[in-house]
C-alpha atoms as a PDB file:
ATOM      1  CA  UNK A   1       0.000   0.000   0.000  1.00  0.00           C
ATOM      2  CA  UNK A   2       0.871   3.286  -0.957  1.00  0.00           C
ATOM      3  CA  UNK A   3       0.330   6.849   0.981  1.00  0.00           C
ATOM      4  CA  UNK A   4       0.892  10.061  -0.625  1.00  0.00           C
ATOM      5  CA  UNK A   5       0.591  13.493   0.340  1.00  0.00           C
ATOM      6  CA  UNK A   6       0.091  16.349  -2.725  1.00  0.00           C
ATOM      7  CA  UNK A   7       1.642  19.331  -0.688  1.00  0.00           C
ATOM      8  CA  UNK A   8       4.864  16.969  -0.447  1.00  0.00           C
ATOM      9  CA  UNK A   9       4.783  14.580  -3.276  1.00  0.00           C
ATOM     10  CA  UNK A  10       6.185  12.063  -0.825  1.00  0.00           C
ATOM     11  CA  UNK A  11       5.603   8.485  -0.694  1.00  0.00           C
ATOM     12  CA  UNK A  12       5.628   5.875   1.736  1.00  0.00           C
ATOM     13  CA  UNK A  13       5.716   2.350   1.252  1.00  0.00           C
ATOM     14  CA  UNK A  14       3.425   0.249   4.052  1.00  0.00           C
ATOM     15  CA  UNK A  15       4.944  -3.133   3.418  1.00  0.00           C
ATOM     16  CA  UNK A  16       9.048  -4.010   3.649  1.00  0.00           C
ATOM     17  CA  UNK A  17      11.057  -1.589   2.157  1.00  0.00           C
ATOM     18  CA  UNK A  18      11.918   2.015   2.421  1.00  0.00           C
ATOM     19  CA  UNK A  19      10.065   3.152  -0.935  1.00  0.00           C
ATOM     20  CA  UNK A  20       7.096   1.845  -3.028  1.00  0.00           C
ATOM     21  CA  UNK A  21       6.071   2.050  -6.469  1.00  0.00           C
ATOM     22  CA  UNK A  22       2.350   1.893  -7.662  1.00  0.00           C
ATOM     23  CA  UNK A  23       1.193  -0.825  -9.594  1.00  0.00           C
ATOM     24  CA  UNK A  24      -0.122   0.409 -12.660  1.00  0.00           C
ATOM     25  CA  UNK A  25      -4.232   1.414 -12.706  1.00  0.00           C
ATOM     26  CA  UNK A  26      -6.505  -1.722 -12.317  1.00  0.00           C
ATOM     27  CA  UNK A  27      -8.670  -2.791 -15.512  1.00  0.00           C
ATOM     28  CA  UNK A  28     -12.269  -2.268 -14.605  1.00  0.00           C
ATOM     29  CA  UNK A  29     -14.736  -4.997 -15.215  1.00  0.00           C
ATOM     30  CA  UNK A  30     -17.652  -6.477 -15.595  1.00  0.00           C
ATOM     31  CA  UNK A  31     -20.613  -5.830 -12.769  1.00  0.00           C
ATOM     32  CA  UNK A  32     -21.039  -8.336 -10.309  1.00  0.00           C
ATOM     33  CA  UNK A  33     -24.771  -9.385 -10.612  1.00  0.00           C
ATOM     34  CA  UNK A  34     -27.387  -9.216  -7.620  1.00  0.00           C
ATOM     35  CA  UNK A  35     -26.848 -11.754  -5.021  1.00  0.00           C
ATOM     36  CA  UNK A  36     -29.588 -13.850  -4.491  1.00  0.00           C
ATOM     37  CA  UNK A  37     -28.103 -15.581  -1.362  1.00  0.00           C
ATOM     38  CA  UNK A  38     -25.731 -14.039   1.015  1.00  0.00           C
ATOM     39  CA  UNK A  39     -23.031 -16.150  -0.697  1.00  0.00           C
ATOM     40  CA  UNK A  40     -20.973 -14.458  -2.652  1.00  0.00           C
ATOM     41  CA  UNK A  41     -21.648 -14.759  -6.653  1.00  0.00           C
ATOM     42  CA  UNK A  42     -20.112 -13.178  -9.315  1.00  0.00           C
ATOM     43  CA  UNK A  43     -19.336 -13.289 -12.768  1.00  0.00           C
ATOM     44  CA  UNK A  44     -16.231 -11.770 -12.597  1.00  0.00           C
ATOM     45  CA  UNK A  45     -13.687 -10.978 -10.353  1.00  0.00           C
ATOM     46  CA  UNK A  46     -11.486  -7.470 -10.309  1.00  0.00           C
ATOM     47  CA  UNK A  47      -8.805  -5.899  -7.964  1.00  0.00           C
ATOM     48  CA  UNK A  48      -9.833  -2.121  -7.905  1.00  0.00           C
ATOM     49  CA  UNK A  49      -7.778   0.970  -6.132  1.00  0.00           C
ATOM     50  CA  UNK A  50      -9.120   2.269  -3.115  1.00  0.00           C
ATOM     51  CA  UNK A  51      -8.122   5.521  -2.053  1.00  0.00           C
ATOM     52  CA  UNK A  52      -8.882   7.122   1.610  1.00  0.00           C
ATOM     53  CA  UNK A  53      -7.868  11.008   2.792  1.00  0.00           C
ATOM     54  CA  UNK A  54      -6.676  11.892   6.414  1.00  0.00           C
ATOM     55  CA  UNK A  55      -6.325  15.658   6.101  1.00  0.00           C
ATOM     56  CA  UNK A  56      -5.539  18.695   8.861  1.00  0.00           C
ATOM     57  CA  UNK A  57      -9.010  20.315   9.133  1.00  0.00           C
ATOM     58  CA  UNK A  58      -8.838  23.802   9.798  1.00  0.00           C
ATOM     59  CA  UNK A  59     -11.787  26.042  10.696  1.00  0.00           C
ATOM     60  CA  UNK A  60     -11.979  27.708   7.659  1.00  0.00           C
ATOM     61  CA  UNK A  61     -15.110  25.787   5.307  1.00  0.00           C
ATOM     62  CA  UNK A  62     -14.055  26.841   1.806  1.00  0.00           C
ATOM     63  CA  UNK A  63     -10.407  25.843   2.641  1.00  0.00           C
ATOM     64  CA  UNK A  64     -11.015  22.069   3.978  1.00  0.00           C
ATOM     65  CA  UNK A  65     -13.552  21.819   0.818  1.00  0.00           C
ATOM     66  CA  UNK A  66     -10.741  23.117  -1.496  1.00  0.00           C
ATOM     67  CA  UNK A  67      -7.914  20.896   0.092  1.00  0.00           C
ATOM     68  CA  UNK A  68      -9.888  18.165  -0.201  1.00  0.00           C
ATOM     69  CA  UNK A  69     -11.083  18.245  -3.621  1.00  0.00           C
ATOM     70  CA  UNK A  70      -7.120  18.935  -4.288  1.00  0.00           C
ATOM     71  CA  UNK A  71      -6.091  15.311  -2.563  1.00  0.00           C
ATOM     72  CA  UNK A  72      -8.903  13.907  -4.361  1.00  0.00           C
ATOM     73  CA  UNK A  73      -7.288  15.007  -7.573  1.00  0.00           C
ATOM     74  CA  UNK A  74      -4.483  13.560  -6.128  1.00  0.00           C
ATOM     75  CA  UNK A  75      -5.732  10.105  -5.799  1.00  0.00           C
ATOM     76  CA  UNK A  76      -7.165   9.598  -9.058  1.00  0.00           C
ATOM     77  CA  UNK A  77      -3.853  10.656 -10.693  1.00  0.00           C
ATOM     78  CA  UNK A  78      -2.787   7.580  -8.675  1.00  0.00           C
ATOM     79  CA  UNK A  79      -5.379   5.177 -10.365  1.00  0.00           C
ATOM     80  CA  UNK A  80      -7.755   5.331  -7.466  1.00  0.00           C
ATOM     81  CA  UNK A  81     -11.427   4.196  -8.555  1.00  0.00           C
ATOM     82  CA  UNK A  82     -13.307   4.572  -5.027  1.00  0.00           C
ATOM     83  CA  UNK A  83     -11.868   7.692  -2.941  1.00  0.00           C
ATOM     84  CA  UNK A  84     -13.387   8.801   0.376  1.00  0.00           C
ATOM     85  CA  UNK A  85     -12.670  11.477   2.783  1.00  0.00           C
ATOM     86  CA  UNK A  86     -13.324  11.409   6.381  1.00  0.00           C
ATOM     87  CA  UNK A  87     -15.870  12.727   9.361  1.00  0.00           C
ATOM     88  CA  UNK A  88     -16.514  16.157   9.343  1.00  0.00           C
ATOM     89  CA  UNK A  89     -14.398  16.839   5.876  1.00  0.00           C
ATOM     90  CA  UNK A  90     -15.566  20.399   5.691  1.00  0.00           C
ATOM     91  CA  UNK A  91     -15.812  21.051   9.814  1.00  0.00           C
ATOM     92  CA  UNK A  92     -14.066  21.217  13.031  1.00  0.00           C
ATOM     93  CA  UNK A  93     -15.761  18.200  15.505  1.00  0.00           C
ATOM     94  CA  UNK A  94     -17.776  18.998  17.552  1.00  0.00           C
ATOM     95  CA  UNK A  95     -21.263  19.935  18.890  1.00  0.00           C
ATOM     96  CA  UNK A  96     -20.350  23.652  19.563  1.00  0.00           C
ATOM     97  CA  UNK A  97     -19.344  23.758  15.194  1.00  0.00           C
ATOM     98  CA  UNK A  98     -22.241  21.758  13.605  1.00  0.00           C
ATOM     99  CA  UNK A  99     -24.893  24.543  13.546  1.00  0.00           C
ATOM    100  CA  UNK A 100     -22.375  27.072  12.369  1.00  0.00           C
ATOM    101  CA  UNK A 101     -21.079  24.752   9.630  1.00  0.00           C
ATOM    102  CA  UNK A 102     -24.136  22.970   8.682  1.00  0.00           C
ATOM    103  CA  UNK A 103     -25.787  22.892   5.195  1.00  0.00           C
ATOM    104  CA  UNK A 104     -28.550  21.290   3.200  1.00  0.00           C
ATOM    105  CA  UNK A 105     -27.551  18.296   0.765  1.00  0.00           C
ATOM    106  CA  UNK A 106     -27.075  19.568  -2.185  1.00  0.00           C
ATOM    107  CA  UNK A 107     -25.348  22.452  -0.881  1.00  0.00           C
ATOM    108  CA  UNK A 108     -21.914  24.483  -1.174  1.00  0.00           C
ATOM    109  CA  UNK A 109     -19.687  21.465  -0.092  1.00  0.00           C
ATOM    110  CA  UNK A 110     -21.441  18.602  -1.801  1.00  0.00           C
ATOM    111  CA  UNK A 111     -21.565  20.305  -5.146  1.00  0.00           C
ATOM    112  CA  UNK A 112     -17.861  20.633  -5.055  1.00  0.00           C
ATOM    113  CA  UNK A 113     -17.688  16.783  -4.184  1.00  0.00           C
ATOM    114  CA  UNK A 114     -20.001  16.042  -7.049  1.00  0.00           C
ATOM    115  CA  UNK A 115     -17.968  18.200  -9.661  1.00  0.00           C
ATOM    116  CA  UNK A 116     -14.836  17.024  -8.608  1.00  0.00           C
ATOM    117  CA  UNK A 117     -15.975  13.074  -8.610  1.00  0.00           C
ATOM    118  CA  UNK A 118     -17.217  13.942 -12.393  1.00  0.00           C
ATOM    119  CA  UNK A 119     -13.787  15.532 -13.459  1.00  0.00           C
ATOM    120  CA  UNK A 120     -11.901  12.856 -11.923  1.00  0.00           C
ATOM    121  CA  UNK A 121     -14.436   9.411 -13.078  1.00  0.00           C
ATOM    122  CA  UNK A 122     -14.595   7.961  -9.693  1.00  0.00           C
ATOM    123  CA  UNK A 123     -16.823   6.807  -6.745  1.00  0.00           C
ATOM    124  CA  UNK A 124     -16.168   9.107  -3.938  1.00  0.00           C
ATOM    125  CA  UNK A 125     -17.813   8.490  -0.856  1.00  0.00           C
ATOM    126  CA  UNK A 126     -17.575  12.451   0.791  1.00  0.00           C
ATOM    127  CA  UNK A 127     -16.917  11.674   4.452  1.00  0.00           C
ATOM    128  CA  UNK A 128     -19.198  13.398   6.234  1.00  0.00           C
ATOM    129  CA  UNK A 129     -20.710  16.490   6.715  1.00  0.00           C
ATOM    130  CA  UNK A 130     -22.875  18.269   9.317  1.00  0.00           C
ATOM    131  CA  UNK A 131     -26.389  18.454   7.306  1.00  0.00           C
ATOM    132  CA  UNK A 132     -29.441  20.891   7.965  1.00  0.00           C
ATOM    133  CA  UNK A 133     -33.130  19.206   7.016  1.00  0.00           C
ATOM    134  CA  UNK A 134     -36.328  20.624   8.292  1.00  0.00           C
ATOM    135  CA  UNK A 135     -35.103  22.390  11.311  1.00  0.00           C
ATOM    136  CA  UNK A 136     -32.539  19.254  12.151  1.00  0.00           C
ATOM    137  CA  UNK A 137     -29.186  18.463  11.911  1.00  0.00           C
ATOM    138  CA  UNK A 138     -27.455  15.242  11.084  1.00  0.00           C
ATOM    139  CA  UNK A 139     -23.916  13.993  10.383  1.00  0.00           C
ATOM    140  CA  UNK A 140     -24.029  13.111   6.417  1.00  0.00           C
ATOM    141  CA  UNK A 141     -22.305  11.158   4.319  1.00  0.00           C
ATOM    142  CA  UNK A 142     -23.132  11.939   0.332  1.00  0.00           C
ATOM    143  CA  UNK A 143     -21.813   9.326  -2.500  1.00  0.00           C
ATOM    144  CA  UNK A 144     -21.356  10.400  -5.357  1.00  0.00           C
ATOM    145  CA  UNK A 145     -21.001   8.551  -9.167  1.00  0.00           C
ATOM    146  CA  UNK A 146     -18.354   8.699 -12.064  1.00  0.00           C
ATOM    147  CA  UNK A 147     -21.139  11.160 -13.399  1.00  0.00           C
ATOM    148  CA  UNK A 148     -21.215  13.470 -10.463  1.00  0.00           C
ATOM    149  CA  UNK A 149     -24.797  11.953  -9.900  1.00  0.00           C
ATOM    150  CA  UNK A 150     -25.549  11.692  -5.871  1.00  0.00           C
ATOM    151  CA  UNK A 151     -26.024   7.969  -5.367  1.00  0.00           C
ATOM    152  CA  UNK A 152     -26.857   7.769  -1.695  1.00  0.00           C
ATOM    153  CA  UNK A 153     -26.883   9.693   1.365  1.00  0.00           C
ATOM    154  CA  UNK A 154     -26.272   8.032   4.430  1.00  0.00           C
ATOM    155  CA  UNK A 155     -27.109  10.215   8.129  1.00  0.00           C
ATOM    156  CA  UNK A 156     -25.135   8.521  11.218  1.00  0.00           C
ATOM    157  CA  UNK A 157     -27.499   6.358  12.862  1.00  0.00           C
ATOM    158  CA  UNK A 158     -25.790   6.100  16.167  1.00  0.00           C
ATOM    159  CA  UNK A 159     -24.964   8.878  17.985  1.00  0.00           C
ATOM    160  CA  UNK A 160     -21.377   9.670  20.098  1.00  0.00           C
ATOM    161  CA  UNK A 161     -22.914   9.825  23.560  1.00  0.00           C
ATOM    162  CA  UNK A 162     -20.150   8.543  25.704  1.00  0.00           C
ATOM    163  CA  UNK A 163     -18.692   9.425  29.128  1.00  0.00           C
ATOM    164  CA  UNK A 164     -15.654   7.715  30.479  1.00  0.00           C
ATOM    165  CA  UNK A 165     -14.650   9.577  33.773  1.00  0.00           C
ATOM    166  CA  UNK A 166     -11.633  11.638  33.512  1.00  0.00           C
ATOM    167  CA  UNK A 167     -11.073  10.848  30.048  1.00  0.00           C
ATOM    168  CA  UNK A 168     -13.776  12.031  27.804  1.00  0.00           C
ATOM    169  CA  UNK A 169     -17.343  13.183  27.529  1.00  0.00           C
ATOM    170  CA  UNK A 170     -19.030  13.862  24.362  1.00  0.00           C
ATOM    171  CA  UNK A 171     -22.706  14.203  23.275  1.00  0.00           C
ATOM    172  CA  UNK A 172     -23.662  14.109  20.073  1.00  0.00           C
ATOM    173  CA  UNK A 173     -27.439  14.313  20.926  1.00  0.00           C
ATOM    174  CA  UNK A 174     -26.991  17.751  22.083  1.00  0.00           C
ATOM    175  CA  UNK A 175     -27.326  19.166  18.747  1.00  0.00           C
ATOM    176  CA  UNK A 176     -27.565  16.370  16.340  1.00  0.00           C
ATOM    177  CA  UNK A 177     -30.584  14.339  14.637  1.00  0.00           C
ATOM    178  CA  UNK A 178     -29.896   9.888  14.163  1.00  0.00           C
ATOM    179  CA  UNK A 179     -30.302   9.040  10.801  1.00  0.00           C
ATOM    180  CA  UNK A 180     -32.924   5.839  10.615  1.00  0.00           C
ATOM    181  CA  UNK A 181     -32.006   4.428   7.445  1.00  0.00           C
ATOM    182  CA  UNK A 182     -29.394   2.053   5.825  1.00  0.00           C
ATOM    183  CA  UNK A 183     -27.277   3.136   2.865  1.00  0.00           C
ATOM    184  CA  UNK A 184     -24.984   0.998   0.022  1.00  0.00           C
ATOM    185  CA  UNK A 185     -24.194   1.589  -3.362  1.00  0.00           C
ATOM    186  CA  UNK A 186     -23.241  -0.153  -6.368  1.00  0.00           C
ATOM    187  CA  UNK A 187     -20.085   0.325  -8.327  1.00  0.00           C
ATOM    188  CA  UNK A 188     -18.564  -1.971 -11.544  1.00  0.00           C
ATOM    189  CA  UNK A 189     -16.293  -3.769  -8.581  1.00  0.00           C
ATOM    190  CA  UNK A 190     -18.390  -4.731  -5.413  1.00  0.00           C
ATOM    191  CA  UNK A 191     -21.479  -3.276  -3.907  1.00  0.00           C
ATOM    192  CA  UNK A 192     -20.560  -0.345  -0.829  1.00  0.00           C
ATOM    193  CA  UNK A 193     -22.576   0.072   2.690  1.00  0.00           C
ATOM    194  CA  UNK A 194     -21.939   3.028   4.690  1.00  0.00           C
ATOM    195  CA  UNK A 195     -21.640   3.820   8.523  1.00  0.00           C
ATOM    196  CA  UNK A 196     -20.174   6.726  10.270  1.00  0.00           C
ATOM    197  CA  UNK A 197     -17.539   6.145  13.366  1.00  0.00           C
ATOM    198  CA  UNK A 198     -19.660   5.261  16.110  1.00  0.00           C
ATOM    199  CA  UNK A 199     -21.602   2.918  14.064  1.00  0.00           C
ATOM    200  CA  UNK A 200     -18.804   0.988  13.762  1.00  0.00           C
ATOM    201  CA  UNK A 201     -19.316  -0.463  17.589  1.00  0.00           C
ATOM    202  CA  UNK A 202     -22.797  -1.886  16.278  1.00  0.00           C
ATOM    203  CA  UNK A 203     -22.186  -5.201  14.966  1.00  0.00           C
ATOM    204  CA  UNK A 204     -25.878  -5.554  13.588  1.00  0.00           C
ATOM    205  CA  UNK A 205     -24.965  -2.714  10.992  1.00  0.00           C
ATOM    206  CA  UNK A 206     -21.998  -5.050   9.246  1.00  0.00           C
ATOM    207  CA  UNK A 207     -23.989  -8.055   9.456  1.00  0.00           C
ATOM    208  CA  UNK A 208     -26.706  -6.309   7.642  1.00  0.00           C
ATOM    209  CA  UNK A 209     -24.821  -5.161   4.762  1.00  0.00           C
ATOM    210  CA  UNK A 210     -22.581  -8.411   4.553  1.00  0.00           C
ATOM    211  CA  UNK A 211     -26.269 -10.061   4.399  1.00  0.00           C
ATOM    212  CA  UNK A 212     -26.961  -7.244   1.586  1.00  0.00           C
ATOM    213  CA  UNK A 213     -24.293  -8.205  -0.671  1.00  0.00           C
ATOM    214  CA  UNK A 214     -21.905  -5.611   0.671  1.00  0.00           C
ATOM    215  CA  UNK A 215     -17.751  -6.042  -0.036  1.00  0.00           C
ATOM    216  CA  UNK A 216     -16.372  -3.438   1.149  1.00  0.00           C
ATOM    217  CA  UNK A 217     -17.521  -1.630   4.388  1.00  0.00           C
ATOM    218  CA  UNK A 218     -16.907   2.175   4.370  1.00  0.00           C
ATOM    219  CA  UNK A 219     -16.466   4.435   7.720  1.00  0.00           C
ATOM    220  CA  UNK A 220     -15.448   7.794   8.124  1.00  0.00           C
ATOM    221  CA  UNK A 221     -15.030   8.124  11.313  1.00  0.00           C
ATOM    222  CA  UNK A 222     -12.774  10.493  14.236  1.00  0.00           C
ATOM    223  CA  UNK A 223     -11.748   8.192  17.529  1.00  0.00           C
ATOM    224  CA  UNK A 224     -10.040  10.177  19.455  1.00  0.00           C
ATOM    225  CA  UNK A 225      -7.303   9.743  21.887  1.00  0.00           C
ATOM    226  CA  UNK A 226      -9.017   7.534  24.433  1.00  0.00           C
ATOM    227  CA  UNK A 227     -10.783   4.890  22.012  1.00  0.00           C
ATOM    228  CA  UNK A 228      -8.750   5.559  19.581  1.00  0.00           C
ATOM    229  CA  UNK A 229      -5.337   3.326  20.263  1.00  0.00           C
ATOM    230  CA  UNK A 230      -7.553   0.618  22.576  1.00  0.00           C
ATOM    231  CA  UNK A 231     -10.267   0.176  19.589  1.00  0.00           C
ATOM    232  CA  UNK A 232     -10.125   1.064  16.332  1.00  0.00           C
ATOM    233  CA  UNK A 233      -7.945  -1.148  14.807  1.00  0.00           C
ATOM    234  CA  UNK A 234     -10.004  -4.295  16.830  1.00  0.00           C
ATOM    235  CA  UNK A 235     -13.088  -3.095  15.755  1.00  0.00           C
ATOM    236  CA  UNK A 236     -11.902  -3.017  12.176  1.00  0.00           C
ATOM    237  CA  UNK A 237     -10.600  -5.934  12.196  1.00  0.00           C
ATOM    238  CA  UNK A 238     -13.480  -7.711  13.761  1.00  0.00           C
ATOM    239  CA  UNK A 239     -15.600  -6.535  11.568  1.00  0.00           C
ATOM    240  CA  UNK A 240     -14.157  -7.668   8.696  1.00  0.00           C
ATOM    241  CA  UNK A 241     -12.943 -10.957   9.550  1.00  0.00           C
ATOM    242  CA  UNK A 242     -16.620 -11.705  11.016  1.00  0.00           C
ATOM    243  CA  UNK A 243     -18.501 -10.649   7.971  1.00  0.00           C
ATOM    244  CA  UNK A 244     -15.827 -11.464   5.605  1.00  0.00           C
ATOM    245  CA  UNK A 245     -15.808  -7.991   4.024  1.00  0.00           C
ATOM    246  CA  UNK A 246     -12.968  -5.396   3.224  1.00  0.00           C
ATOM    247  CA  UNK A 247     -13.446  -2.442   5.882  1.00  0.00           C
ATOM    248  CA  UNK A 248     -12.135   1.540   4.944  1.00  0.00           C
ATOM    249  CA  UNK A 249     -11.964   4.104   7.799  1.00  0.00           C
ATOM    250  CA  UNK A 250     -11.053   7.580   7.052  1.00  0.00           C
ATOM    251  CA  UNK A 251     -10.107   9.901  10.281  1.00  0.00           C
ATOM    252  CA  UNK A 252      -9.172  13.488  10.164  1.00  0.00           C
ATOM    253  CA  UNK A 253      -5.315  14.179  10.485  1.00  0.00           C
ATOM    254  CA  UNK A 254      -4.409  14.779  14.352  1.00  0.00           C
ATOM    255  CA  UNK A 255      -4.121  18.045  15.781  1.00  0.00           C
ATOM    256  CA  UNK A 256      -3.286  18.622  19.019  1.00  0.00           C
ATOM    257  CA  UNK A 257      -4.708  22.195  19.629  1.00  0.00           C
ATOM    258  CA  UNK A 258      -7.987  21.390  18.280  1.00  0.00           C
ATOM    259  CA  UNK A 259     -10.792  20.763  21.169  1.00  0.00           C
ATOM    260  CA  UNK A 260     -11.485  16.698  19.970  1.00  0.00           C
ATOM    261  CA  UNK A 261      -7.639  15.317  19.390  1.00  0.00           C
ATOM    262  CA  UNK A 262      -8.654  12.427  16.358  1.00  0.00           C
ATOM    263  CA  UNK A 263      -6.786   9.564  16.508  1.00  0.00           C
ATOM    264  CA  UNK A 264      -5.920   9.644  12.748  1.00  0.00           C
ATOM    265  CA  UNK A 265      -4.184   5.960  11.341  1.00  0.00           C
ATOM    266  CA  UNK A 266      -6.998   5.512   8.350  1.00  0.00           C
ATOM    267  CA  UNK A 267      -6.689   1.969   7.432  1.00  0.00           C
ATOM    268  CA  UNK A 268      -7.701  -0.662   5.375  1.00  0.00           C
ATOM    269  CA  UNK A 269      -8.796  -4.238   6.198  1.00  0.00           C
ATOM    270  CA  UNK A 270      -9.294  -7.241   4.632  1.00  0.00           C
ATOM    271  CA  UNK A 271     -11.288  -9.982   4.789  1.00  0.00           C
ATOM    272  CA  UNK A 272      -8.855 -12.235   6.763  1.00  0.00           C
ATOM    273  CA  UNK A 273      -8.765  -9.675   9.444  1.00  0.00           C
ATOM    274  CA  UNK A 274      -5.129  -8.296   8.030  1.00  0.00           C
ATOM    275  CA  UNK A 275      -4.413  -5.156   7.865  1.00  0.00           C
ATOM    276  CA  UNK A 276      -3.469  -4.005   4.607  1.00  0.00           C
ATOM    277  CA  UNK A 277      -2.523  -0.267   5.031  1.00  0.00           C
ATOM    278  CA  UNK A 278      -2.330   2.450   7.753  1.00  0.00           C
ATOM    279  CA  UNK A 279      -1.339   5.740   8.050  1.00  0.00           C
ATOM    280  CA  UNK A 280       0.332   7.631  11.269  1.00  0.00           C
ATOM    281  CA  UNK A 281      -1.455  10.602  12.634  1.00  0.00           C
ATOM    282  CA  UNK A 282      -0.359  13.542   9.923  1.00  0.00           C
ATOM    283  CA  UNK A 283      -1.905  14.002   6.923  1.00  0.00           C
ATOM    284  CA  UNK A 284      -1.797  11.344   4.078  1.00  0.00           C
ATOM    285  CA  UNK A 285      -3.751   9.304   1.360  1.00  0.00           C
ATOM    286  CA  UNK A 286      -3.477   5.959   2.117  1.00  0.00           C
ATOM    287  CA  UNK A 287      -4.068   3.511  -1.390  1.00  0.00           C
ATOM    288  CA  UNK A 288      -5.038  -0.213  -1.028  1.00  0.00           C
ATOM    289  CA  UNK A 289      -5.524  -2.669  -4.226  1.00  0.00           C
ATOM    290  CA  UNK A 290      -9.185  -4.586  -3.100  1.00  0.00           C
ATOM    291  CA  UNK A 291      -8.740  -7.934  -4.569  1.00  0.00           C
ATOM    292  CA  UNK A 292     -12.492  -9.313  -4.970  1.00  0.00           C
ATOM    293  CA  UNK A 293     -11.158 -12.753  -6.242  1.00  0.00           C
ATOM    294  CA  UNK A 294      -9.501 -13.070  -2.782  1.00  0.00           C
ATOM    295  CA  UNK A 295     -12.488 -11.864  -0.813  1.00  0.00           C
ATOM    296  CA  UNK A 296     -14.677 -14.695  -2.973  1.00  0.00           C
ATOM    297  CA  UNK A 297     -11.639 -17.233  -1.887  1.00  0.00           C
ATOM    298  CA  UNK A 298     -11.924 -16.984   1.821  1.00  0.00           C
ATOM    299  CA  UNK A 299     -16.732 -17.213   1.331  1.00  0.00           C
ATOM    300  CA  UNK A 300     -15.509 -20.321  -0.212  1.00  0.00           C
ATOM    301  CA  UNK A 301     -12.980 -21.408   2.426  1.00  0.00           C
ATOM    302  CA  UNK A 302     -14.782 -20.501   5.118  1.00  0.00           C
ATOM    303  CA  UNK A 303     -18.341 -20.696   4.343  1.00  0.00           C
ATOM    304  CA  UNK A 304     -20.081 -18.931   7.486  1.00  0.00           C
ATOM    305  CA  UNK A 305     -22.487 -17.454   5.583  1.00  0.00           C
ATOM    306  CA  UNK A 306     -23.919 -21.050   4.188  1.00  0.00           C
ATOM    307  CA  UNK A 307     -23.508 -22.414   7.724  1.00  0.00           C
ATOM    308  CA  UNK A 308     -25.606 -19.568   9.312  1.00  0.00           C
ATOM    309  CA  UNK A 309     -28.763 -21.482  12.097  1.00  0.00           C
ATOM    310  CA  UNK A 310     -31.375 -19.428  10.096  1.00  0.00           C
ATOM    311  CA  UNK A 311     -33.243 -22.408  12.361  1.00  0.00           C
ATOM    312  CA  UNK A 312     -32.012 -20.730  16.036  1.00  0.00           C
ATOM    313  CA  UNK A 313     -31.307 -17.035  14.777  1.00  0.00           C
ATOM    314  CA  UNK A 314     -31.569 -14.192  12.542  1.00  0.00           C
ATOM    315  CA  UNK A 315     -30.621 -10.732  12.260  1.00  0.00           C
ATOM    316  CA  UNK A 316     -33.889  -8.532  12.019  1.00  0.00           C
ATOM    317  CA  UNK A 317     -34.149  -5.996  10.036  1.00  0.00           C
ATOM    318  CA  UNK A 318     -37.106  -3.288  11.166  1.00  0.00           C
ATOM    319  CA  UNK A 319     -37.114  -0.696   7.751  1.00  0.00           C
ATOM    320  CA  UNK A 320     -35.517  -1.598   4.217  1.00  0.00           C
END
């Protein structure tokens, strides 16, 4: 794996070595078709570049839209075909900054993510942003299409209410909405479900999209200095080597004078519960090749899915 930063050209190599060079772009192929089972079925199989940004926000909007759209160029120039940013892309975190920075969907910041995934011809799921709908806010994520076309919109539906004495308290609920829906998307490589960093603690969310035909699980997210080094890279991994999927987190770049301290190290997991990339805590792109053929390997290998008591339990599923 790869990371690269635009502002510094440099580039890292995650695996033995000093320096890396990227492979060359991956062909695109054929669409999977729907999966009638929870067993994975395809056609064909692909390896497709996934690109993820951990980026210094500042509290300036129009700058962390305009860096971002800038490391976004950045990644496709790299051969990236799904790029995402992280929580709170275009926003400081936390409750005190999501009125101030809050917007409708479309708005100022999602236009700029739809023009830029159009110029560039890739998926890019936009982090998140703090939304305003009918008098409420939420903490978005937008998707949007090759075409610039918004493909889903996916509102955190678990909210950071957490108190752990002497280390951190933090309420969401004070000014935010829970979103009440699911969200995935389809691409040419695998089908996409989206949560936001807290969700990732719910296991009911990844078994729901892994029943849904989801391969790669996508998470912007911002742990921050408490959860951060004793979970994140667990709850990745758990989550992807229990629903045999490839799991994404993006986090913000760390900052130490900024009220919530984000953990930063966006990785990439696979479906054996490996890592595959991380980055440290300052700003980077981190690249990982997502080898479907691999993923369809280990359903084969391992066939949890087929050997699922749908007899003693099920996973319940209360709105579509």
């Amino acid at each position: 794996a790869i990371m690269r930063c635009p502002t510094t050209s440099r580039v890292v190599s995650e695996g033995p070595g000093e320096e890396a060079e990227r492979s060359p772009a991956p062909r695109d192929c054929e669409a999977a078709p729907p999966f009638l089972e929870v067993v994975l079925i395809q056609r064909a199989m692909a390896t497709f570049h996934l690109a993820l940004m951990q980026l210094q926000i500042s509290s300036i909007k129009s700058d962390n839209v305009t860096r971002a759209c800038s490391f976004i160029w950045e990644a496709a120039t790299q051969g990236a075909k799904i790029v995402s940013l992280l929580e709170c892309f275009n926003s400081p975190y936390g409750t005190k900054y999501f009125p101030e920075y809050a917007e409708k969907i479309p708005g100022e910041s999602t236009q700029k993510l739809s023009k830029v995934a159009k110029e560039c011809s890739i998926y890019l799921t936009g982090g998140s942003i703090p939304e305003e709908d009918a008098g409420k806010l939420y903490n978005t994520c937008a998707v949007f299409g090759p075409d610039g076309t918004l493909l889903a919109k996916y509102r955190k539906i678990h909210l950071f209410d957490i108190d752990v004495p002497g280390k951190i308290t933090f309420q969401e609920s004070k000014t935010l909405s829970p979103g009440d829906s699911f969200s995935t998307f389809d691409t040419p490589y695998c089908r996409v479900g989206l949560g936001i960093c807290y969700d990732m603690r719910f296991a009911e969310l990844a078994q729901i999209y892994a029943q849904r035909g989801c391969q790669l699980l996508v998470y912007p997210g911002a742990f921050n200095l408490t959860t951060g080094p004793a979970h994140w890279e667990v709850l990745q991994r758990s989550q992807a080597l229990d629903n045999q999927v490839y799991v994404a987190t993006a986090s913000p770049a760390r900052d130490d004078k900024t009220s919530h301290v984000a953990w930063g190290h966006s990785t990439v997991v696979n479906p054996w519960g490996e890592v595959l990339a991380k980055a440290g805590t300052e700003e980077a792109i981190v690249y990982s090749d997502i080898d479907l053929k691999k993923l369809a390997e280990i359903h084969q290998q391992i066939p949890i899915f087929r050997q699922k008591r749908s007899d003693l339990y099920a996973m319940e599923m209360k709105k579509p």
